[in-house]
C-alpha atoms as a PDB file:
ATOM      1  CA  UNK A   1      92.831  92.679 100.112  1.00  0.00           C
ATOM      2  CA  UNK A   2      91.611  95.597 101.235  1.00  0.00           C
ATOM      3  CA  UNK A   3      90.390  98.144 104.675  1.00  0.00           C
ATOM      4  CA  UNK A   4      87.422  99.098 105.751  1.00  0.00           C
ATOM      5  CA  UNK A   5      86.506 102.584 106.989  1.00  0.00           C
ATOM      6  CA  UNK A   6      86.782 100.476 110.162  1.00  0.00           C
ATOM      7  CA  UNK A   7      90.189  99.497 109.347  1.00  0.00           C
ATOM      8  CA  UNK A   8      89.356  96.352 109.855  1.00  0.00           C
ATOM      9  CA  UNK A   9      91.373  94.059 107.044  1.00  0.00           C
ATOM     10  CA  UNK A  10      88.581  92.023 104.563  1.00  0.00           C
ATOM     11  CA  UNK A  11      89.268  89.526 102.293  1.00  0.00           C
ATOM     12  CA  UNK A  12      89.245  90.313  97.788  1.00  0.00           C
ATOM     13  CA  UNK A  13      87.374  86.990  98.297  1.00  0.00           C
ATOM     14  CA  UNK A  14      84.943  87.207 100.540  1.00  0.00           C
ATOM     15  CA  UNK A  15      81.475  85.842  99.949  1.00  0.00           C
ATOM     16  CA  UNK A  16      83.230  83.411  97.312  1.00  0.00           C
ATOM     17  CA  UNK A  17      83.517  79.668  97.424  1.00  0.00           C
ATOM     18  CA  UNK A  18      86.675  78.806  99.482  1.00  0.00           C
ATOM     19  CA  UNK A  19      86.778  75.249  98.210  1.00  0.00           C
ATOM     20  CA  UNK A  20      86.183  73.731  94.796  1.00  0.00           C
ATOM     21  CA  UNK A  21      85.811  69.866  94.484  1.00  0.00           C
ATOM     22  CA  UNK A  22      87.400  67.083  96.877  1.00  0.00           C
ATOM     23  CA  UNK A  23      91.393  67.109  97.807  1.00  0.00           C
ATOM     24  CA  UNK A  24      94.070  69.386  97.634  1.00  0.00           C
ATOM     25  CA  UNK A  25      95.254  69.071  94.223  1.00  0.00           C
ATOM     26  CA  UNK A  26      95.873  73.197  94.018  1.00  0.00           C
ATOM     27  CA  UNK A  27      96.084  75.496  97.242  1.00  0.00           C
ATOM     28  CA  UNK A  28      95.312  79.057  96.443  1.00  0.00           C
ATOM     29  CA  UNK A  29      96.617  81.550  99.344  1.00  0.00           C
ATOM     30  CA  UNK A  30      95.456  85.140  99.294  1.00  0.00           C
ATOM     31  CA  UNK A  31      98.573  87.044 100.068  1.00  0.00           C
ATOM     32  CA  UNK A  32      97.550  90.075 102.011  1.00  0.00           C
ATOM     33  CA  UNK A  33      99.089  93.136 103.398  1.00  0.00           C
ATOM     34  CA  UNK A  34     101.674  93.030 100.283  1.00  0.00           C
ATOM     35  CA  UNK A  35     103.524  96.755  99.219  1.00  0.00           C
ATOM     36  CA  UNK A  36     103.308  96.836  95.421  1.00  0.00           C
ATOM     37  CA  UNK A  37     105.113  99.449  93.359  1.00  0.00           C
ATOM     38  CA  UNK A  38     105.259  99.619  89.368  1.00  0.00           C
ATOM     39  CA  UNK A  39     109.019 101.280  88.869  1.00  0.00           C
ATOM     40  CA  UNK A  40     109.233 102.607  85.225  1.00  0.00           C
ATOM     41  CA  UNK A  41     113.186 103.752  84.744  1.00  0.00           C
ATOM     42  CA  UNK A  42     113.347 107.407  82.748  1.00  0.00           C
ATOM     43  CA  UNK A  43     115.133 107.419  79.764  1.00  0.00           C
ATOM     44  CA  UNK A  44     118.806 106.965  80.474  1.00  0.00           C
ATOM     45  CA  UNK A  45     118.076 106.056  84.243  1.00  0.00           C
ATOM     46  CA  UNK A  46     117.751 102.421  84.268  1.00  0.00           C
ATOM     47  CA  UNK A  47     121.461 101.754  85.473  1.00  0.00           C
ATOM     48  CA  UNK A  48     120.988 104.628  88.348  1.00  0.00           C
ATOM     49  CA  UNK A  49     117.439 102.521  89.511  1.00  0.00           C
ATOM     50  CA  UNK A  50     119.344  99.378  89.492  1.00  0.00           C
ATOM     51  CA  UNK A  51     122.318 100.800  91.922  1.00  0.00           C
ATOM     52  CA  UNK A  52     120.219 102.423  94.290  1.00  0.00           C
ATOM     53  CA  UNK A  53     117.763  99.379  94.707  1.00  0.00           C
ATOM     54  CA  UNK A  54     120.791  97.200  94.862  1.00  0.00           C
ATOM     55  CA  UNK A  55     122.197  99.638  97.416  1.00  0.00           C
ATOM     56  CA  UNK A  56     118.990 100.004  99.797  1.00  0.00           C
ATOM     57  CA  UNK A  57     117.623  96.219  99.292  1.00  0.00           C
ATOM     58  CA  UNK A  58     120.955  94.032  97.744  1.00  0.00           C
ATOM     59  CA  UNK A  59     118.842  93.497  95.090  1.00  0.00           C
ATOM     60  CA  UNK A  60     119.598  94.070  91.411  1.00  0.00           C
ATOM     61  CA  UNK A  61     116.516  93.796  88.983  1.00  0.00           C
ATOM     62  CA  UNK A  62     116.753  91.941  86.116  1.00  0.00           C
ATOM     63  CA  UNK A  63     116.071  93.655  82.892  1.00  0.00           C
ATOM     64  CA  UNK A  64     114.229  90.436  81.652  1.00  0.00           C
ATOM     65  CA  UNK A  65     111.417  88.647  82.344  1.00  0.00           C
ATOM     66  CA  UNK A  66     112.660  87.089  85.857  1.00  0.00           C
ATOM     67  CA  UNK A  67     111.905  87.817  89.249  1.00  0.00           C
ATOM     68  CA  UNK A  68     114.807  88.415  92.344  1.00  0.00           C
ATOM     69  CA  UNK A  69     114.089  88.693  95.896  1.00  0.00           C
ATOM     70  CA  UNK A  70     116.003  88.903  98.736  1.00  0.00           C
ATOM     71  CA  UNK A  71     114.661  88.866 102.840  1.00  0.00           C
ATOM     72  CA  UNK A  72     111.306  90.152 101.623  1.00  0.00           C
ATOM     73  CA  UNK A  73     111.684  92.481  98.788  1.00  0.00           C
ATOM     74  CA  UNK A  74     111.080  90.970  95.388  1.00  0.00           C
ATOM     75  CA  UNK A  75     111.267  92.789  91.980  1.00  0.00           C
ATOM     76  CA  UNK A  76     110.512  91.263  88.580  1.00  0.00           C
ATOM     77  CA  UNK A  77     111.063  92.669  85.286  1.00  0.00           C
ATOM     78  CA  UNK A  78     107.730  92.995  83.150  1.00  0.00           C
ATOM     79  CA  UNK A  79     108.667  95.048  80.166  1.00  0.00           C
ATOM     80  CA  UNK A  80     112.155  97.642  79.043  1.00  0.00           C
ATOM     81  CA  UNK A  81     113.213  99.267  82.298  1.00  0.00           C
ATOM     82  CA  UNK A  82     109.848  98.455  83.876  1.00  0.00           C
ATOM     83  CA  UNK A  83     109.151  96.280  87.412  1.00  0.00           C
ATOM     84  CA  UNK A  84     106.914  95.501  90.146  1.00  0.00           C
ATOM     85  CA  UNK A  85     108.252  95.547  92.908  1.00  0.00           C
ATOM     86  CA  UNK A  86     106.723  93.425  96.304  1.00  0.00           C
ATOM     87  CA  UNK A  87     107.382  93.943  99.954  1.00  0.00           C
ATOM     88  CA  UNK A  88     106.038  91.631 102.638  1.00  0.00           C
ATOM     89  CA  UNK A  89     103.400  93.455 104.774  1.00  0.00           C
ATOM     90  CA  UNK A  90     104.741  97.041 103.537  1.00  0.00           C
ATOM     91  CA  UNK A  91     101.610  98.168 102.097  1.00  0.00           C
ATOM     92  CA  UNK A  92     101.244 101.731 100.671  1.00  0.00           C
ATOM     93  CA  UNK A  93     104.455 102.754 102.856  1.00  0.00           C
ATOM     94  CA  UNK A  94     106.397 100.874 100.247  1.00  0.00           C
ATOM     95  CA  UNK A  95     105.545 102.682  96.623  1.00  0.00           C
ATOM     96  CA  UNK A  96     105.846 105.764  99.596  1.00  0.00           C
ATOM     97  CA  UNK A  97     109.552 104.948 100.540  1.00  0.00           C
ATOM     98  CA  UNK A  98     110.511 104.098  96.509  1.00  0.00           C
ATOM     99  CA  UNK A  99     109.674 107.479  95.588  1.00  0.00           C
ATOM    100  CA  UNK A 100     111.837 108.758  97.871  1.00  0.00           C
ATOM    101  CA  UNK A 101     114.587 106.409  97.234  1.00  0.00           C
ATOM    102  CA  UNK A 102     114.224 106.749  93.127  1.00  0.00           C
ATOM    103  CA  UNK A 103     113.843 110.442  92.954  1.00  0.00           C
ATOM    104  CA  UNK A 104     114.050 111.832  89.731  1.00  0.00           C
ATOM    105  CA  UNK A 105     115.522 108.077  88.061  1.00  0.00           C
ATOM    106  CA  UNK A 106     111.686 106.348  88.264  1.00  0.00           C
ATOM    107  CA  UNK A 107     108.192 107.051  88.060  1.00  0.00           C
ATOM    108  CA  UNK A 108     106.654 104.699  91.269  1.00  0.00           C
ATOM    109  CA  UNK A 109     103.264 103.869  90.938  1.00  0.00           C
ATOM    110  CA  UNK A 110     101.731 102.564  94.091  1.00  0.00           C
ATOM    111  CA  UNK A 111      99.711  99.602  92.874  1.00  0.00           C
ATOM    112  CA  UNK A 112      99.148  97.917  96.686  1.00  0.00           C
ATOM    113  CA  UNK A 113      95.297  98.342  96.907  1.00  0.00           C
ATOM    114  CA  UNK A 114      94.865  97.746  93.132  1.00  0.00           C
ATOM    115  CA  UNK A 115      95.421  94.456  92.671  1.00  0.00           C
ATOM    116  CA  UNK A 116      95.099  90.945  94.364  1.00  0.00           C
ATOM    117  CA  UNK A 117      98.286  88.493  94.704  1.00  0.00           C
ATOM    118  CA  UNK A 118      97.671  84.612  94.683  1.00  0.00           C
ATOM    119  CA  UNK A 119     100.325  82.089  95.588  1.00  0.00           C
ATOM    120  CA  UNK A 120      99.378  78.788  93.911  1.00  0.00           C
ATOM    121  CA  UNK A 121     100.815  75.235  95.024  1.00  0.00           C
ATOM    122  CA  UNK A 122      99.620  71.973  95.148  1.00  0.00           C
ATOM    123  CA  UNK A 123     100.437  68.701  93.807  1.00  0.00           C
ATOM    124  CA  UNK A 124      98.212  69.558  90.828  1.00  0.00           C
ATOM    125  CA  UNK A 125      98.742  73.452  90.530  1.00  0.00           C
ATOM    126  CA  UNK A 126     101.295  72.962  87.120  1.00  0.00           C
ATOM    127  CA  UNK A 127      98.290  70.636  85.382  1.00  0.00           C
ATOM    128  CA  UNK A 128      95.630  73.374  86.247  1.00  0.00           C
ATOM    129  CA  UNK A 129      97.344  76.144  85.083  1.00  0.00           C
ATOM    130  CA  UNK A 130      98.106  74.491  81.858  1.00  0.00           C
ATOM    131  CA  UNK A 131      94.907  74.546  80.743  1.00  0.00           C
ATOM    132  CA  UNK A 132      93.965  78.306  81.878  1.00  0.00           C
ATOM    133  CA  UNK A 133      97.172  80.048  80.628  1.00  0.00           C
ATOM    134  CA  UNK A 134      98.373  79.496  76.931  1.00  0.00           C
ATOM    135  CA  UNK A 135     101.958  79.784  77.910  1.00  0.00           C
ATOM    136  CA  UNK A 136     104.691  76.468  78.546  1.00  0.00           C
ATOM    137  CA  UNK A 137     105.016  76.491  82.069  1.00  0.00           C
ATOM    138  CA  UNK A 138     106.754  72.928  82.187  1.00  0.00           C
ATOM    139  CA  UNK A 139     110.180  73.584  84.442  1.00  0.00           C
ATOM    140  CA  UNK A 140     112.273  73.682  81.557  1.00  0.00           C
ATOM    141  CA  UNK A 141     110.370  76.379  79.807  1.00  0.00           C
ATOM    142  CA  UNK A 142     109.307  78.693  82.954  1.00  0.00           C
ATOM    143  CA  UNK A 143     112.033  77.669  85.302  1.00  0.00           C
ATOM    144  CA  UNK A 144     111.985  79.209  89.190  1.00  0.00           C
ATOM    145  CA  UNK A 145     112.083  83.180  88.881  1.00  0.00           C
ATOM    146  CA  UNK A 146     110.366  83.641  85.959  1.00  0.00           C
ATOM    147  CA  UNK A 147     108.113  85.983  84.808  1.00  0.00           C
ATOM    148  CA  UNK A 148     105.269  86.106  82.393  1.00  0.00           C
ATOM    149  CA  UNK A 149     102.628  88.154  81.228  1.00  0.00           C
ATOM    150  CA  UNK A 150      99.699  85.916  80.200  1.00  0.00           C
ATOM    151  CA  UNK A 151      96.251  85.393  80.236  1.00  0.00           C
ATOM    152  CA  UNK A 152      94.684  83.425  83.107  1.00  0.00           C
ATOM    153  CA  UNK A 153      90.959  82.151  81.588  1.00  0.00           C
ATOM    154  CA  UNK A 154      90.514  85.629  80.284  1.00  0.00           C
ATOM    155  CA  UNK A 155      92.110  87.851  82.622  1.00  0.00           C
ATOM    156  CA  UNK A 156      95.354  89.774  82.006  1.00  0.00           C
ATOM    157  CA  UNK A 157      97.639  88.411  84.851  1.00  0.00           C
ATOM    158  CA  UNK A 158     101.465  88.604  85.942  1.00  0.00           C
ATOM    159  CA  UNK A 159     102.510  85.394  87.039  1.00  0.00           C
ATOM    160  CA  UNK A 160     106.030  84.095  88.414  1.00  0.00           C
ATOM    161  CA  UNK A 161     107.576  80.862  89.541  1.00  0.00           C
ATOM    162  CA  UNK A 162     108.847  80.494  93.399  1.00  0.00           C
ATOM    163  CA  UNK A 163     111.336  77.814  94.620  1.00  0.00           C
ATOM    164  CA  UNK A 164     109.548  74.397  94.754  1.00  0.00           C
ATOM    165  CA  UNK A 165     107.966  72.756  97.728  1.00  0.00           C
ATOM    166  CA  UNK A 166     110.417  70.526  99.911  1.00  0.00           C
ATOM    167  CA  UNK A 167     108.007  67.688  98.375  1.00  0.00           C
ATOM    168  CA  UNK A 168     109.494  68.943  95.323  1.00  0.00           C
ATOM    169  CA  UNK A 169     106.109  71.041  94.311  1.00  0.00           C
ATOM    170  CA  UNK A 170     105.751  73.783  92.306  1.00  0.00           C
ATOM    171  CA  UNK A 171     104.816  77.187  93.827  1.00  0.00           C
ATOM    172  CA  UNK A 172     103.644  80.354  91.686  1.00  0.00           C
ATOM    173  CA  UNK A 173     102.306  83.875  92.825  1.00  0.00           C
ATOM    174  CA  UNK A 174      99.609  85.577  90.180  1.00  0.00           C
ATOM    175  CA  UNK A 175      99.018  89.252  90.233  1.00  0.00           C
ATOM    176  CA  UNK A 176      95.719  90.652  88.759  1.00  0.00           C
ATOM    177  CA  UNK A 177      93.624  93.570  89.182  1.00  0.00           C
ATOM    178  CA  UNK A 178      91.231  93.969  92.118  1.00  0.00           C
ATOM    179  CA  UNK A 179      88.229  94.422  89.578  1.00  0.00           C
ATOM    180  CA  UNK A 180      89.203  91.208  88.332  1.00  0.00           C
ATOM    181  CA  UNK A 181      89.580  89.081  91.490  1.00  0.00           C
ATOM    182  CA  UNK A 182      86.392  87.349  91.060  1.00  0.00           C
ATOM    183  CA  UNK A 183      86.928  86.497  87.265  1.00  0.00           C
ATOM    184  CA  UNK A 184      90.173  84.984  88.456  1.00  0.00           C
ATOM    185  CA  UNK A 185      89.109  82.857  90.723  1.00  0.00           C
ATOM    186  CA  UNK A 186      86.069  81.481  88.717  1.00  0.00           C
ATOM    187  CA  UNK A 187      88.906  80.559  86.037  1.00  0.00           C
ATOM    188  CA  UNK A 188      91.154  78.398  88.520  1.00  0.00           C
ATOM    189  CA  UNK A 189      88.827  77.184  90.638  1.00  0.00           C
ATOM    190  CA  UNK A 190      86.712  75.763  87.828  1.00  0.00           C
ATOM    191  CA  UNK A 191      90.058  74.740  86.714  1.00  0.00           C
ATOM    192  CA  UNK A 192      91.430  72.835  89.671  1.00  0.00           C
ATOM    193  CA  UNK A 193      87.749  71.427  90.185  1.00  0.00           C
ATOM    194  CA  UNK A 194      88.533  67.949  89.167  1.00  0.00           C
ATOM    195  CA  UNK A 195      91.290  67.634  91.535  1.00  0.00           C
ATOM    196  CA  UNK A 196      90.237  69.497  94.655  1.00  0.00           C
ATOM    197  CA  UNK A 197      90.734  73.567  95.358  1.00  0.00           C
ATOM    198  CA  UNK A 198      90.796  75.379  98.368  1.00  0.00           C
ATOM    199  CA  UNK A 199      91.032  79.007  98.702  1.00  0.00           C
ATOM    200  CA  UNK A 200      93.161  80.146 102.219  1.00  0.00           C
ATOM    201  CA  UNK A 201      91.859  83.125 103.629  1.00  0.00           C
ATOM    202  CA  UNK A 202      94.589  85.625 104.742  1.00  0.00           C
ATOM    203  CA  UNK A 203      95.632  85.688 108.589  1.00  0.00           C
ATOM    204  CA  UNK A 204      93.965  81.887 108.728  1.00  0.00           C
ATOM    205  CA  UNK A 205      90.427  83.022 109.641  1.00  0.00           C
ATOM    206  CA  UNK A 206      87.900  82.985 107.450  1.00  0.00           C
ATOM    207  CA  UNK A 207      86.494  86.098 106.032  1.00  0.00           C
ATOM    208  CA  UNK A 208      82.967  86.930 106.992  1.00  0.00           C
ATOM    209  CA  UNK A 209      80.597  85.211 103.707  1.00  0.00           C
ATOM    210  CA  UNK A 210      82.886  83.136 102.927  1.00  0.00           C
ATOM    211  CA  UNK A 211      81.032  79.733 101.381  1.00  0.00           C
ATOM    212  CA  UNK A 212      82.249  76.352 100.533  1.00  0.00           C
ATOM    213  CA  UNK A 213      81.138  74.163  98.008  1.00  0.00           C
END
């Protein structure tokens, strides 16, 4: 997701096929408007990050690979004192408001227009991803909150596990870089071909291009 000089919002995927195949075996949604902060702790400072996030959002960040969220501020550990942190519809404000909160305890990287977000679900999402990412993503092995770094096709990806569907369906969220967006969803549409795909555009209207197949 990005804006225009017109400031007009535009869709990562626009001009690309919105639908892959017949059904709805994997929904892709294009999560847009999304703050997105990297938060690397300074030596020594990873306790002092963890209070004042805890203190400003009631969130405490896990120094593992898991995600925790609370209202709509998530923040998942992906390495020793590192984490990307999400706010809904924040945008650059929210790297913009860590930096102030964090002072000298964090380097905050705003990564908001620098990557693309997917939330994956579907009655066939876990079966498609199995064969893109070479990780075990059965429940018992990636349980909800989880975190991974992995491959996706050949893309370097983030991806984490949400609370099931009430039909008792799994629901992820994949973070990539923008460059990548297109490479990404060549490898799970091709993926979720043989059971149906459809891309949702952001807001519900279709971006302007935007093709089906």
């Amino acid at each position: 997701m990005h804006t225009d000089p017109a400031g007009i919002e535009t869709s990562t995927f626009a001009g690309l096929p919105a639908a892959a195949g017949r059904g709805r075996g994997v929904i892709a949604t294009e999560r847009g408007g999304v703050g997105v902060a990297r938060i690397a702790a300074y030596r020594t400072q990873s306790a002092r990050v963890a209070e004042l996030l805890r203190a400003q959002f009631g969130v405490t960040p896990a120094n593992a690979p898991r995600r925790v969220s609370r209202g709509d501020v998530g923040i998942a550990g992906v390495g020793p004192d590192i984490w990307l942190a999400t706010r809904e519809s924040a945008g650059n404000t929210f790297a913009q408001s860590l930096r102030t909160l964090l002072g000298g305890c964090a380097a905050v990287s705003d990564q908001s227009d620098a990557c693309v977000i997917l939330r994956l679900g579907g009655p066939r999402v876990r079966e498609t991803l199995a064969k893109l990412i070479p990780i075990d993503i059965h429940p018992r092995g990636f349980p909800v909150d989880h975190v991974a770094q992995t491959l996706c096709g050949y893309v370097s990806v983030t991806l984490w596990r949400l609370e099931d569907t009430a039909q008792s369906e799994p629901v992820f969220e994949i973070w990539a870089g923008r460059s990548f967006a297109a490479s990404l969803h060549q490898a799970i549409s091709h993926g979720a071909a043989e059971f149906g795909f459809l891309l949702e555009p952001f807001g519900g209207v279709p971006a302007a291009g935007r093709q089906t197949a």
